[in-house]
PDB file of N, CA and C in Angstrom:
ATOM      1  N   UNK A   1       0.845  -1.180   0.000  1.00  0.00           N
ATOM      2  CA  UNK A   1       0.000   0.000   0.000  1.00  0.00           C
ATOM      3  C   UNK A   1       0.890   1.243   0.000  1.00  0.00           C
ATOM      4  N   UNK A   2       0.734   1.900  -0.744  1.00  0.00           N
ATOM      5  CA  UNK A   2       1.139   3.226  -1.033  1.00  0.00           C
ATOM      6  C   UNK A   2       0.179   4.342  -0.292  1.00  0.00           C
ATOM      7  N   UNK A   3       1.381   5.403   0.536  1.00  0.00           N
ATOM      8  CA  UNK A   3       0.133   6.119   1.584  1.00  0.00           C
ATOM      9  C   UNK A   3      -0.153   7.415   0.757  1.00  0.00           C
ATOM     10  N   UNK A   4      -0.828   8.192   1.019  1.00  0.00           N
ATOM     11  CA  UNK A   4      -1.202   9.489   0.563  1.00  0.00           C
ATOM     12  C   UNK A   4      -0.255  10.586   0.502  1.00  0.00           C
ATOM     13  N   UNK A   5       0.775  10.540   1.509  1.00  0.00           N
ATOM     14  CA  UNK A   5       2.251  11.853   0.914  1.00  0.00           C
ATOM     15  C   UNK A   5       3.076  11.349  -0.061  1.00  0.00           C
ATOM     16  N   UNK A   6       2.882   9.498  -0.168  1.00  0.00           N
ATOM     17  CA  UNK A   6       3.604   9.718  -1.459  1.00  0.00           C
ATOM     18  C   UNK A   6       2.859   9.808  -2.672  1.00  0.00           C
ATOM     19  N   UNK A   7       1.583   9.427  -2.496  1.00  0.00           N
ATOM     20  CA  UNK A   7       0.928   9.848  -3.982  1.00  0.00           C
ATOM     21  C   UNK A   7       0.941  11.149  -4.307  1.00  0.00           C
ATOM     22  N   UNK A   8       0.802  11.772  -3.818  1.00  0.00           N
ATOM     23  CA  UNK A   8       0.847  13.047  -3.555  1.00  0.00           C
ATOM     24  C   UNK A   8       2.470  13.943  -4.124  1.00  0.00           C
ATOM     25  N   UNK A   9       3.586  13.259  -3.437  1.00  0.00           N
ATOM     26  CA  UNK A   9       4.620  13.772  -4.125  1.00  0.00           C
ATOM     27  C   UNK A   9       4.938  13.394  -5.450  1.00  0.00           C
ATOM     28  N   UNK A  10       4.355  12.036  -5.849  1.00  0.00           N
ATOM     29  CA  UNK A  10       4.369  10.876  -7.557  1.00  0.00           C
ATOM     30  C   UNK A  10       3.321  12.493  -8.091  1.00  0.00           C
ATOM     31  N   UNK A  11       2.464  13.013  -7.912  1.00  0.00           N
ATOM     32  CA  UNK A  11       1.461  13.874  -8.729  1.00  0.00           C
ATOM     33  C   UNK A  11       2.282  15.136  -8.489  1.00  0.00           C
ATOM     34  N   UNK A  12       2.961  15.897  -7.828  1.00  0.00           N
ATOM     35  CA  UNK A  12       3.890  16.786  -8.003  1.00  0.00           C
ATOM     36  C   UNK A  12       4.968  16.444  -8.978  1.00  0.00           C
ATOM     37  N   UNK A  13       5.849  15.654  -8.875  1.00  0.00           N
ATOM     38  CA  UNK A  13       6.517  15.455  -9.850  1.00  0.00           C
ATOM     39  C   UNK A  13       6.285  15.646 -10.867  1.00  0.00           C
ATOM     40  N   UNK A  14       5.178  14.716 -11.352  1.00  0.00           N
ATOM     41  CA  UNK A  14       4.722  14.796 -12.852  1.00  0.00           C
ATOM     42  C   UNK A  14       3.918  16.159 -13.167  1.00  0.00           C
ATOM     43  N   UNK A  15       3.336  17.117 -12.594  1.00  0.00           N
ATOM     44  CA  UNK A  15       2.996  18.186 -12.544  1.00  0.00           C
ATOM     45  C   UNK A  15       4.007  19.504 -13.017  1.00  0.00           C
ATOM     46  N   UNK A  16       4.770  18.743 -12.219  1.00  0.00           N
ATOM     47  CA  UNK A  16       6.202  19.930 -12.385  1.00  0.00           C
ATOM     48  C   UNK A  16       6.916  19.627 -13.816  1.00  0.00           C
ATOM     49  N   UNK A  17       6.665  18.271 -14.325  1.00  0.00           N
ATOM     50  CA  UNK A  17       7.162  17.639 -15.462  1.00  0.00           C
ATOM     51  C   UNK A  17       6.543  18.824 -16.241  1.00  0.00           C
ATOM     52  N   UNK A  18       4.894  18.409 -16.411  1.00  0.00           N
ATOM     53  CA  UNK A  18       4.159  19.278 -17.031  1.00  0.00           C
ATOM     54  C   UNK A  18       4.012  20.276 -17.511  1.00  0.00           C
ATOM     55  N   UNK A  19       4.579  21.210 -15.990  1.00  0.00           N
ATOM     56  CA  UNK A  19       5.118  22.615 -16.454  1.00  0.00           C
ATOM     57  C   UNK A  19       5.981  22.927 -16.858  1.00  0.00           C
ATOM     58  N   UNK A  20       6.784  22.286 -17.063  1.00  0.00           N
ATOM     59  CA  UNK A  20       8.820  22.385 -17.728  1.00  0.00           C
ATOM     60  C   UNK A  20       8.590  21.783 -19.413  1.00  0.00           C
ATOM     61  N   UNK A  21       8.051  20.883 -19.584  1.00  0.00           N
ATOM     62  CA  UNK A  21       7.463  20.691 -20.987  1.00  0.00           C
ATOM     63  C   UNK A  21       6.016  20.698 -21.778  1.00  0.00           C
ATOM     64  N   UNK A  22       5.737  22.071 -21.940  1.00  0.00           N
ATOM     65  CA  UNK A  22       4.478  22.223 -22.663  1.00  0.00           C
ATOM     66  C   UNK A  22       3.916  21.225 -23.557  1.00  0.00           C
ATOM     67  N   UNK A  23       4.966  20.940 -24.710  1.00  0.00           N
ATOM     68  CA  UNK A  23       4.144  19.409 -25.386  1.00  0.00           C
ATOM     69  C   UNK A  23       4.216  18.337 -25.185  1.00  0.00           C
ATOM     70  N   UNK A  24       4.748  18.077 -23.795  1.00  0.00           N
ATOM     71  CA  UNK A  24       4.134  16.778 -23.074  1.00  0.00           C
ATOM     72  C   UNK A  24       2.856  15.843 -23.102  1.00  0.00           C
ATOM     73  N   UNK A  25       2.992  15.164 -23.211  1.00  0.00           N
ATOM     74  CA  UNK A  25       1.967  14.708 -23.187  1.00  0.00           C
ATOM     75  C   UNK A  25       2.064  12.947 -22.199  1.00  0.00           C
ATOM     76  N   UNK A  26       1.423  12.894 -21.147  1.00  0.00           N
ATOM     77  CA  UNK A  26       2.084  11.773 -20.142  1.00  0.00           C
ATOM     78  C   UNK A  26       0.372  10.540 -19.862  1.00  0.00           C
ATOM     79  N   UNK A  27       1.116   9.244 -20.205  1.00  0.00           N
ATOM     80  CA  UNK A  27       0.554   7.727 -20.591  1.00  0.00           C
ATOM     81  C   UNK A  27       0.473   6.649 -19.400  1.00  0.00           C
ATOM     82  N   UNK A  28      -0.495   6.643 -18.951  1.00  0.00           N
ATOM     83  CA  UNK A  28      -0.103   5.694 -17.622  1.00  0.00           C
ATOM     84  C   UNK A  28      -0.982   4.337 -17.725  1.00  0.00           C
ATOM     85  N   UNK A  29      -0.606   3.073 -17.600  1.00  0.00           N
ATOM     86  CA  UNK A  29      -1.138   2.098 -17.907  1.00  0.00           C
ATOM     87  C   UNK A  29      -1.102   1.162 -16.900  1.00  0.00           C
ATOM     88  N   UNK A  30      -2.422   0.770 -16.717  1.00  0.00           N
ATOM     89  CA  UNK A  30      -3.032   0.483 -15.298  1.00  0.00           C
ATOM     90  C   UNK A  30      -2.793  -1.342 -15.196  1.00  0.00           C
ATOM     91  N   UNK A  31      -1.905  -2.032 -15.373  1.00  0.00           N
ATOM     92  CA  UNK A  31      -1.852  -3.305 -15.348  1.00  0.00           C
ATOM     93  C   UNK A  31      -2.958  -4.394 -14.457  1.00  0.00           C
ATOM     94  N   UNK A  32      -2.763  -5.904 -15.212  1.00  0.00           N
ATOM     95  CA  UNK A  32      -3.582  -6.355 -13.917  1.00  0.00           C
ATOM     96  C   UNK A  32      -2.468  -7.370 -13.805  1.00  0.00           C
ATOM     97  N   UNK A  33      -1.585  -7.472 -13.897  1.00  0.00           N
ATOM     98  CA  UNK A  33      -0.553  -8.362 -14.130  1.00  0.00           C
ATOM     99  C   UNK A  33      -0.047  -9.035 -12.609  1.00  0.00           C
ATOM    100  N   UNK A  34      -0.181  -7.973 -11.563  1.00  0.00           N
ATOM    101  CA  UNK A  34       0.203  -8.614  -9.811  1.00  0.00           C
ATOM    102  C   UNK A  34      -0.966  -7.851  -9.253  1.00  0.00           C
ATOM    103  N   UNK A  35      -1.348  -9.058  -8.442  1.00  0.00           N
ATOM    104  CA  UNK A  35      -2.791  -8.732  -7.709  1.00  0.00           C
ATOM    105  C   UNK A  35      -2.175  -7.454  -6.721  1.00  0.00           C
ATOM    106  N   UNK A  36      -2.644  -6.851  -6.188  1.00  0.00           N
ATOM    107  CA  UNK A  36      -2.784  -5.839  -4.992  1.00  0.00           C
ATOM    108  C   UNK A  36      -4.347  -5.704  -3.978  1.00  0.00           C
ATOM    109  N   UNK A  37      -3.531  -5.046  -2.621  1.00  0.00           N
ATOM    110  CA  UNK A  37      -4.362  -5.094  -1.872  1.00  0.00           C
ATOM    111  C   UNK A  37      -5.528  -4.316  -1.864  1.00  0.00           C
ATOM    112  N   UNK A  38      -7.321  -4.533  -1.958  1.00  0.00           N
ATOM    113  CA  UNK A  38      -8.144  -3.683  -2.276  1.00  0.00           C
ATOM    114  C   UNK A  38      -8.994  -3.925  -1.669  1.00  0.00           C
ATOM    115  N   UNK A  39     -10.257  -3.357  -1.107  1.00  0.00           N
ATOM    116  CA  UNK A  39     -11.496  -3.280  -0.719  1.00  0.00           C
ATOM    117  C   UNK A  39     -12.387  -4.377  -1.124  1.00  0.00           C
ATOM    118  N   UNK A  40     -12.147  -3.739  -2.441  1.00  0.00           N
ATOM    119  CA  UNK A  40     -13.196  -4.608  -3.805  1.00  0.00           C
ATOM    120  C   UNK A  40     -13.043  -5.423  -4.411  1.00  0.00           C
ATOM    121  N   UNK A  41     -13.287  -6.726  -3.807  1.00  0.00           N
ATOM    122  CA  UNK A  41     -12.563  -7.873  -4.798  1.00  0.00           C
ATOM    123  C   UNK A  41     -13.344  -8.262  -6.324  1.00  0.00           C
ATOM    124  N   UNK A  42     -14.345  -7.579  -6.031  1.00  0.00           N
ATOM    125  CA  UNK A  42     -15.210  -7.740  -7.665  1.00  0.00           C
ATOM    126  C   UNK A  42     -14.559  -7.007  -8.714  1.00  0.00           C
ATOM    127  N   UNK A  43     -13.636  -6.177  -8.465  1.00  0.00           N
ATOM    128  CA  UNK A  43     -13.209  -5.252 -10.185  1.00  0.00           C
ATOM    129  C   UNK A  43     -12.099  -6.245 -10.029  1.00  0.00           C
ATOM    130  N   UNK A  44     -11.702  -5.809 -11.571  1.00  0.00           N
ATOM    131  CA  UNK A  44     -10.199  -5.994 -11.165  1.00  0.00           C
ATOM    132  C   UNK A  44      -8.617  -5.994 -10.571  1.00  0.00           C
ATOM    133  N   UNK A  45      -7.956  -5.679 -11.160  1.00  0.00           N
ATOM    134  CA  UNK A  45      -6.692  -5.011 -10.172  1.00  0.00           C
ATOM    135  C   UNK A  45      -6.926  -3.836 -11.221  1.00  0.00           C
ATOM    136  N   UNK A  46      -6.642  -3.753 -12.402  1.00  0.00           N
ATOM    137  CA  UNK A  46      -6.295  -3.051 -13.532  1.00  0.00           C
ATOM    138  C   UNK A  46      -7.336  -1.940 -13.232  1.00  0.00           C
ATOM    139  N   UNK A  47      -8.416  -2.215 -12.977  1.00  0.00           N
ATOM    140  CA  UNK A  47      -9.834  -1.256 -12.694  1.00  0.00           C
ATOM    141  C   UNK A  47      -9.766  -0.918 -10.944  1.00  0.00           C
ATOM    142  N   UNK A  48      -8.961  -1.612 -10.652  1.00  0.00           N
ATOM    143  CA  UNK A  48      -8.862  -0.545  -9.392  1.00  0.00           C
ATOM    144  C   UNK A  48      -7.676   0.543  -9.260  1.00  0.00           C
ATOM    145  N   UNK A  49      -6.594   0.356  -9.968  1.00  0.00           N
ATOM    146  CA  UNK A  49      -5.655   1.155 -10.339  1.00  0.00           C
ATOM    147  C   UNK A  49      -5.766   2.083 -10.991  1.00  0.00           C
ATOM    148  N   UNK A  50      -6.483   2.151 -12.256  1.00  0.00           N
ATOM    149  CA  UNK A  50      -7.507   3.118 -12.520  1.00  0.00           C
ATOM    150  C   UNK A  50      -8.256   4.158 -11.864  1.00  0.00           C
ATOM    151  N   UNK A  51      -9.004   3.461 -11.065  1.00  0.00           N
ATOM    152  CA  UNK A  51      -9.925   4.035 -10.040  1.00  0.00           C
ATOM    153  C   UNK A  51      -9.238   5.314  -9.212  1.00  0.00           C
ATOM    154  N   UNK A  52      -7.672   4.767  -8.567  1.00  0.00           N
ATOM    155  CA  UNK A  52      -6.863   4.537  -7.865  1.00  0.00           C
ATOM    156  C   UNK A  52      -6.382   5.737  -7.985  1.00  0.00           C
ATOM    157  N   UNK A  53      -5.717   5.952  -9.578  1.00  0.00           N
ATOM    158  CA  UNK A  53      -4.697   6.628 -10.402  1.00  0.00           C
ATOM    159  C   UNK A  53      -6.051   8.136 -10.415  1.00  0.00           C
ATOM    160  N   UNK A  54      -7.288   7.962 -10.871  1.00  0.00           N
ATOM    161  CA  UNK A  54      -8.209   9.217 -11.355  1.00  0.00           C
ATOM    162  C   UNK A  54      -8.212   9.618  -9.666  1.00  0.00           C
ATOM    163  N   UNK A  55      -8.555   9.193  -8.742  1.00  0.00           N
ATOM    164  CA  UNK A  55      -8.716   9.480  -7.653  1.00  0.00           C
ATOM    165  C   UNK A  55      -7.771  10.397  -6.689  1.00  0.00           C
ATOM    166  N   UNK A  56      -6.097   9.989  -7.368  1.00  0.00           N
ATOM    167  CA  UNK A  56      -5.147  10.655  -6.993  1.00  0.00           C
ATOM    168  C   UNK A  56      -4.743  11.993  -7.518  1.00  0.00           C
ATOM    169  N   UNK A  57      -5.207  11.996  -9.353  1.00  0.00           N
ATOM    170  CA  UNK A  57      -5.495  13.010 -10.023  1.00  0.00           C
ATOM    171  C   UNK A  57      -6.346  14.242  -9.051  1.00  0.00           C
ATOM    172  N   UNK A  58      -7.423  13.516  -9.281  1.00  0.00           N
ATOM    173  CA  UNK A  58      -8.566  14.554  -8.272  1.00  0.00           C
ATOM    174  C   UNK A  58      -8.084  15.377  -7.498  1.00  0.00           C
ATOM    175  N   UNK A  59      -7.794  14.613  -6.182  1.00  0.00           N
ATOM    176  CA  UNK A  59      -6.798  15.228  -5.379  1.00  0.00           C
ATOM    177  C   UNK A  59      -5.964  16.045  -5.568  1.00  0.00           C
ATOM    178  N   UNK A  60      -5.161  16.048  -6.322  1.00  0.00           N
ATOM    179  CA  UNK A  60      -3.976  16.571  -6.335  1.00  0.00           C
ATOM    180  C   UNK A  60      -4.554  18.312  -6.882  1.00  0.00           C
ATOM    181  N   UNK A  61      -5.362  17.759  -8.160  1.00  0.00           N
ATOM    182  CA  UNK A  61      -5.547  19.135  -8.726  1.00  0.00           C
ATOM    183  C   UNK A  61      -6.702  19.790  -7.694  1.00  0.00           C
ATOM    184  N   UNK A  62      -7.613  19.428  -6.999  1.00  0.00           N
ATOM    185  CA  UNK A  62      -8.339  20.415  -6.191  1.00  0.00           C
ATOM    186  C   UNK A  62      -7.586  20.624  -5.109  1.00  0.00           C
ATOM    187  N   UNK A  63      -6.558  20.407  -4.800  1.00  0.00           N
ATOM    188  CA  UNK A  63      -5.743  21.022  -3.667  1.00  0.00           C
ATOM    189  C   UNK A  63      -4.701  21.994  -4.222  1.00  0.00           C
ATOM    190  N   UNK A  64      -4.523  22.084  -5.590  1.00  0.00           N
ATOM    191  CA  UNK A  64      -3.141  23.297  -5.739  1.00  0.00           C
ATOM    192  C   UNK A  64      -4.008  23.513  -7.103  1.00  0.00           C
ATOM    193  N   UNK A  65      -5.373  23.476  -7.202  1.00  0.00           N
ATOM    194  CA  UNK A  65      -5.911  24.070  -7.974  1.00  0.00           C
ATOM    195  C   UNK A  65      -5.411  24.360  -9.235  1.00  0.00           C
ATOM    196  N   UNK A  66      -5.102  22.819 -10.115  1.00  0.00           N
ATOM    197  CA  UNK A  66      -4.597  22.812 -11.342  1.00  0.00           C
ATOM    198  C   UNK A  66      -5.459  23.137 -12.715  1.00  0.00           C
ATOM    199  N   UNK A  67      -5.191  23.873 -13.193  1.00  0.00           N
ATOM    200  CA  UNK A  67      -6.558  24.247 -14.425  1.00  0.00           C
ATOM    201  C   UNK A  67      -5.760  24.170 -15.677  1.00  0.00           C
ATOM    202  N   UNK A  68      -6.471  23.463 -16.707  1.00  0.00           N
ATOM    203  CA  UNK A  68      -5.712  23.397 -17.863  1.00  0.00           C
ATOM    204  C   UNK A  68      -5.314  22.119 -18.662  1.00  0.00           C
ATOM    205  N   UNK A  69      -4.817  21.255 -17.483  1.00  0.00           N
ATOM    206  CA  UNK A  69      -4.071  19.835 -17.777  1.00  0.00           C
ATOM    207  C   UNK A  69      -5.490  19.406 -17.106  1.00  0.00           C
ATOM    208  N   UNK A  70      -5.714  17.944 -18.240  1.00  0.00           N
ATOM    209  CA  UNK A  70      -6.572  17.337 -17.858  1.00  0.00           C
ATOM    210  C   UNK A  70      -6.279  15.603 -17.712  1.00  0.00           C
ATOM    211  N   UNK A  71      -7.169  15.003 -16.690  1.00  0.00           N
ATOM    212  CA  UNK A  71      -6.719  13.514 -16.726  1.00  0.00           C
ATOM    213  C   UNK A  71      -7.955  12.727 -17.872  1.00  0.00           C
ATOM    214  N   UNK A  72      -7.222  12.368 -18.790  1.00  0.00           N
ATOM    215  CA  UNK A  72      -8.360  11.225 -20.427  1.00  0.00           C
ATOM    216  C   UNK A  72      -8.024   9.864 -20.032  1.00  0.00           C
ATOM    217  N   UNK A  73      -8.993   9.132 -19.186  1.00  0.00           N
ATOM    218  CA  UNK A  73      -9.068   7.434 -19.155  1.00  0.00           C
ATOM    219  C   UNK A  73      -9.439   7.182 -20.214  1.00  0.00           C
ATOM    220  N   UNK A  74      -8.869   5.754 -20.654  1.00  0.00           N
ATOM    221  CA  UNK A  74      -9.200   5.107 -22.015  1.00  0.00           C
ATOM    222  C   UNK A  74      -9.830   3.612 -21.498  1.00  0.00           C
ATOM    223  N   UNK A  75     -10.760   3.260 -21.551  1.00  0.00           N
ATOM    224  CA  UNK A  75     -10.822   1.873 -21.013  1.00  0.00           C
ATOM    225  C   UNK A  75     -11.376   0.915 -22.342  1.00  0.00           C
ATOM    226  N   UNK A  76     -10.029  -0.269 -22.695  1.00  0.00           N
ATOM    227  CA  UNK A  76     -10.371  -1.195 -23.833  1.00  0.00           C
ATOM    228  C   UNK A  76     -10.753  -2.283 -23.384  1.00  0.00           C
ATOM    229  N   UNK A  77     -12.684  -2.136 -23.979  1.00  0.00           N
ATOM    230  CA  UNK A  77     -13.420  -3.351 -22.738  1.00  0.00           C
ATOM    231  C   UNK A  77     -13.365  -4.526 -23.437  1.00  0.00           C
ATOM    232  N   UNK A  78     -12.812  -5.230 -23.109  1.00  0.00           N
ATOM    233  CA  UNK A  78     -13.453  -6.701 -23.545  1.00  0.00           C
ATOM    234  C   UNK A  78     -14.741  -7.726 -22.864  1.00  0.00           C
ATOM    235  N   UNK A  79     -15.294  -8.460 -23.492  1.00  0.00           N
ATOM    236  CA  UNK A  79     -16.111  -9.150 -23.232  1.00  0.00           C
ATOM    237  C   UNK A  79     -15.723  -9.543 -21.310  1.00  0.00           C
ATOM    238  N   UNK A  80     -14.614 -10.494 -21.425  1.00  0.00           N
ATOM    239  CA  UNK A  80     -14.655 -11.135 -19.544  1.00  0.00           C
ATOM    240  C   UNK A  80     -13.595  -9.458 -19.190  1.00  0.00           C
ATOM    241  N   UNK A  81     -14.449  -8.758 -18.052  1.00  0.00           N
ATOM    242  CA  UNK A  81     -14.274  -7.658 -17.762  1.00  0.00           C
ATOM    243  C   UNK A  81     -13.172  -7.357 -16.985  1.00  0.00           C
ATOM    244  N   UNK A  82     -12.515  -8.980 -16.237  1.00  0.00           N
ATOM    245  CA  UNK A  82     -11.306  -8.904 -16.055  1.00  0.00           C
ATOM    246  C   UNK A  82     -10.199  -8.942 -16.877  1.00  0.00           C
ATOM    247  N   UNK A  83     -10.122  -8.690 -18.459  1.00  0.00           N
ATOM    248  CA  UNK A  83      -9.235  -8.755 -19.559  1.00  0.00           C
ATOM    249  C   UNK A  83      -9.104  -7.062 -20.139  1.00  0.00           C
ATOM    250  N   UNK A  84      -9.843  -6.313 -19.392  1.00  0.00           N
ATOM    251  CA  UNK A  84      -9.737  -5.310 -20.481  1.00  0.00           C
ATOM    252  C   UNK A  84      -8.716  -4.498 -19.266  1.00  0.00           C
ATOM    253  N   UNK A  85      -8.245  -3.452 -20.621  1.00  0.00           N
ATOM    254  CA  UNK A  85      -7.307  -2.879 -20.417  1.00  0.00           C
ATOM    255  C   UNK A  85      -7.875  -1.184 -19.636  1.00  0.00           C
ATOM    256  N   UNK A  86      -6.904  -0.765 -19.153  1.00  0.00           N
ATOM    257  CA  UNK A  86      -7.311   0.649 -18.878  1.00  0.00           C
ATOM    258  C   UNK A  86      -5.977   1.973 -18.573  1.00  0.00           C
ATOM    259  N   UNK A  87      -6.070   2.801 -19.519  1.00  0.00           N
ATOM    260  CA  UNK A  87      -4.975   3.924 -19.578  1.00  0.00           C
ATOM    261  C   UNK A  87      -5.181   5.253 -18.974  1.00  0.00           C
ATOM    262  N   UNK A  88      -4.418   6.318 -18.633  1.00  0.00           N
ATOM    263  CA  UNK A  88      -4.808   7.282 -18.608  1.00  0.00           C
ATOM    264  C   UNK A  88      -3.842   8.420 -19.561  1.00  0.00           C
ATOM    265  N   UNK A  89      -4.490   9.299 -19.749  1.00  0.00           N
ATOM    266  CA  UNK A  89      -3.635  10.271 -20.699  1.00  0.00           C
ATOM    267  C   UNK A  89      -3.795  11.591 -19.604  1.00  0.00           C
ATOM    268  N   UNK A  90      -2.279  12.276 -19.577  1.00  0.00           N
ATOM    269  CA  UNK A  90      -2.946  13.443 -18.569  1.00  0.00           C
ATOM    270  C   UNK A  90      -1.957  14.270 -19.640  1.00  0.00           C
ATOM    271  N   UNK A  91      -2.591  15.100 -20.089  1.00  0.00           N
ATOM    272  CA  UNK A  91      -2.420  16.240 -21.207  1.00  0.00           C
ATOM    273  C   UNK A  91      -2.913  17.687 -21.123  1.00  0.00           C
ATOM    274  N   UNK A  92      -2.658  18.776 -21.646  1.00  0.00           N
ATOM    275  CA  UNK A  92      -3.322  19.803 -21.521  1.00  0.00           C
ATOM    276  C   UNK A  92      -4.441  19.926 -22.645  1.00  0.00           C
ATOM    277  N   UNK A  93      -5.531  20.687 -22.293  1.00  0.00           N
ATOM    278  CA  UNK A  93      -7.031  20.716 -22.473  1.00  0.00           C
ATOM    279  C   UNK A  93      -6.678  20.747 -24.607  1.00  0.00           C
ATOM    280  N   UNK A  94      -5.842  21.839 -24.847  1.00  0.00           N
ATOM    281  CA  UNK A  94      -5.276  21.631 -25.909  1.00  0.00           C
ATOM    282  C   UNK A  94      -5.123  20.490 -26.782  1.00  0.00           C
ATOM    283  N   UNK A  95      -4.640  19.436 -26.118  1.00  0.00           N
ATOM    284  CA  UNK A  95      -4.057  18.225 -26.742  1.00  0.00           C
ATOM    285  C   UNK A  95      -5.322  17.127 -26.649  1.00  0.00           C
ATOM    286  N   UNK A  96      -6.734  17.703 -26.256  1.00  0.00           N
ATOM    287  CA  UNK A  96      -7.399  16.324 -26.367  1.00  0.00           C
ATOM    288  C   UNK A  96      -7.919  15.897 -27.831  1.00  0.00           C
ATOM    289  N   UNK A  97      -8.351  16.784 -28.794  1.00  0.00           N
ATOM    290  CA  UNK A  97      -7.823  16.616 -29.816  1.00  0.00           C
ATOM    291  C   UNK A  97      -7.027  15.108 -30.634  1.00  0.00           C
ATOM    292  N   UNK A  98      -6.036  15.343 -30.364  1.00  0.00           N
ATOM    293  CA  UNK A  98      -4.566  14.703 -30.648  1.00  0.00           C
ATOM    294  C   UNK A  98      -5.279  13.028 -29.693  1.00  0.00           C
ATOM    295  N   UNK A  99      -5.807  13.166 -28.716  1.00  0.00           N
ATOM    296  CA  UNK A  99      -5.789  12.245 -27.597  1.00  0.00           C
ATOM    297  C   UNK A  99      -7.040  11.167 -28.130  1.00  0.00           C
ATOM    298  N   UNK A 100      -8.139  12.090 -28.031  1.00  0.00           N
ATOM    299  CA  UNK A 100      -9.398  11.275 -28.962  1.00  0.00           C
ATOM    300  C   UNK A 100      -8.839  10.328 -30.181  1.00  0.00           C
ATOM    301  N   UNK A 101      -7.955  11.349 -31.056  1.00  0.00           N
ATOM    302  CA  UNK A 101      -7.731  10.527 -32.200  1.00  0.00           C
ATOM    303  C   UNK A 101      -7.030   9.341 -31.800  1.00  0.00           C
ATOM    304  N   UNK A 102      -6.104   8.764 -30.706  1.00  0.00           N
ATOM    305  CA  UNK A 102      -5.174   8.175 -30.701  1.00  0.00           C
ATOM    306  C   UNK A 102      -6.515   7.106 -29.695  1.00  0.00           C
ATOM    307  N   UNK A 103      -7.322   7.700 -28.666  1.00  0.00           N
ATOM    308  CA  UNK A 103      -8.501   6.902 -28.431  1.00  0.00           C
ATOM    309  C   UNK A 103      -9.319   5.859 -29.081  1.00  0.00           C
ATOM    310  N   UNK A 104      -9.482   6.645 -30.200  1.00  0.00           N
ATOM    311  CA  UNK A 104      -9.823   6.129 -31.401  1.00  0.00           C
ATOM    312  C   UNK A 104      -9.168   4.876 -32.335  1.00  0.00           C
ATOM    313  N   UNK A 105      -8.178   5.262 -32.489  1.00  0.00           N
ATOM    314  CA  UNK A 105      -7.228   4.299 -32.989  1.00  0.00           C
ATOM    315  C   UNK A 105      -6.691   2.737 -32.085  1.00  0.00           C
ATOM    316  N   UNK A 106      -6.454   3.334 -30.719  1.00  0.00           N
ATOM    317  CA  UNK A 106      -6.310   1.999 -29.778  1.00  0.00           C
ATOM    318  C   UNK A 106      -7.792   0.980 -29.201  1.00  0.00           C
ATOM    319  N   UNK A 107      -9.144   1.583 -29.437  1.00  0.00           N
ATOM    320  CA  UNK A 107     -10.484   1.101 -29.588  1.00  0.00           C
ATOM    321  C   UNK A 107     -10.581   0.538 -30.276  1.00  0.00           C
ATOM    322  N   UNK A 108     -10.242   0.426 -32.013  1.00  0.00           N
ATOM    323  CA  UNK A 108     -10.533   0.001 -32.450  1.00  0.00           C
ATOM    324  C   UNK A 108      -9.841  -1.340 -32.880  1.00  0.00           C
ATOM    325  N   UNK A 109      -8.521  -1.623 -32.148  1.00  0.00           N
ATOM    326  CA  UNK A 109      -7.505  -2.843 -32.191  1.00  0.00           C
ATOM    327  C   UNK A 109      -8.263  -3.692 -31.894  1.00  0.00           C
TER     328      UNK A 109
END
């Protein structure tokens, strides 16, 4: 378990990334590959990391009040709901654009 000052410093980092490179654009991919410890044993791992990852987003930006950069989940569902995949794109509002299309393109694999 990962506690809350370090998620917290993992979302500064990449924040600060953010601001040092404007055409950034940053890919995070939610594995289900090693179980972890959770509440909910009905999702998956991959869908709780997800969950996990938007949740830490949240946070981060209503506390230093980030405007601009946004967090884009991609979720590639398959039929048994423990197989599908799930990404996040955290980009500025600018680049969703660019993000849809590439949405688009990994949906339809």
């Amino acid at each position: 378990m990962v506690g809350y000052n370090i998620l917290m410093r993992i979302a500064s980092i990449l924040a600060d990334f953010l601001k040092e490179n404007e055409g950034a654009v940053l890919c995070f991919y939610c594995d289900g590959v090693t179980e972890l410890e959770r509440h909910n044993k009905n999702i998956p791992p991959q869908q709780y990391r997800s969950m996990l990852f938007s949740k830490m987003y949240d946070m981060y930006v209503h506390k230093y009040r980030v405007e601009g950069i946004v967090n884009y989940p991609i979720v590639i569902a398959e039929k048994d709901p423990w197989k599908s995949q799930y990404a996040h794109f955290i980009c500025r509002e600018n680049h969703l654009e660019i993000i849809h299309a590439l949405k688009d393109i990994l949906i339809s694999k």
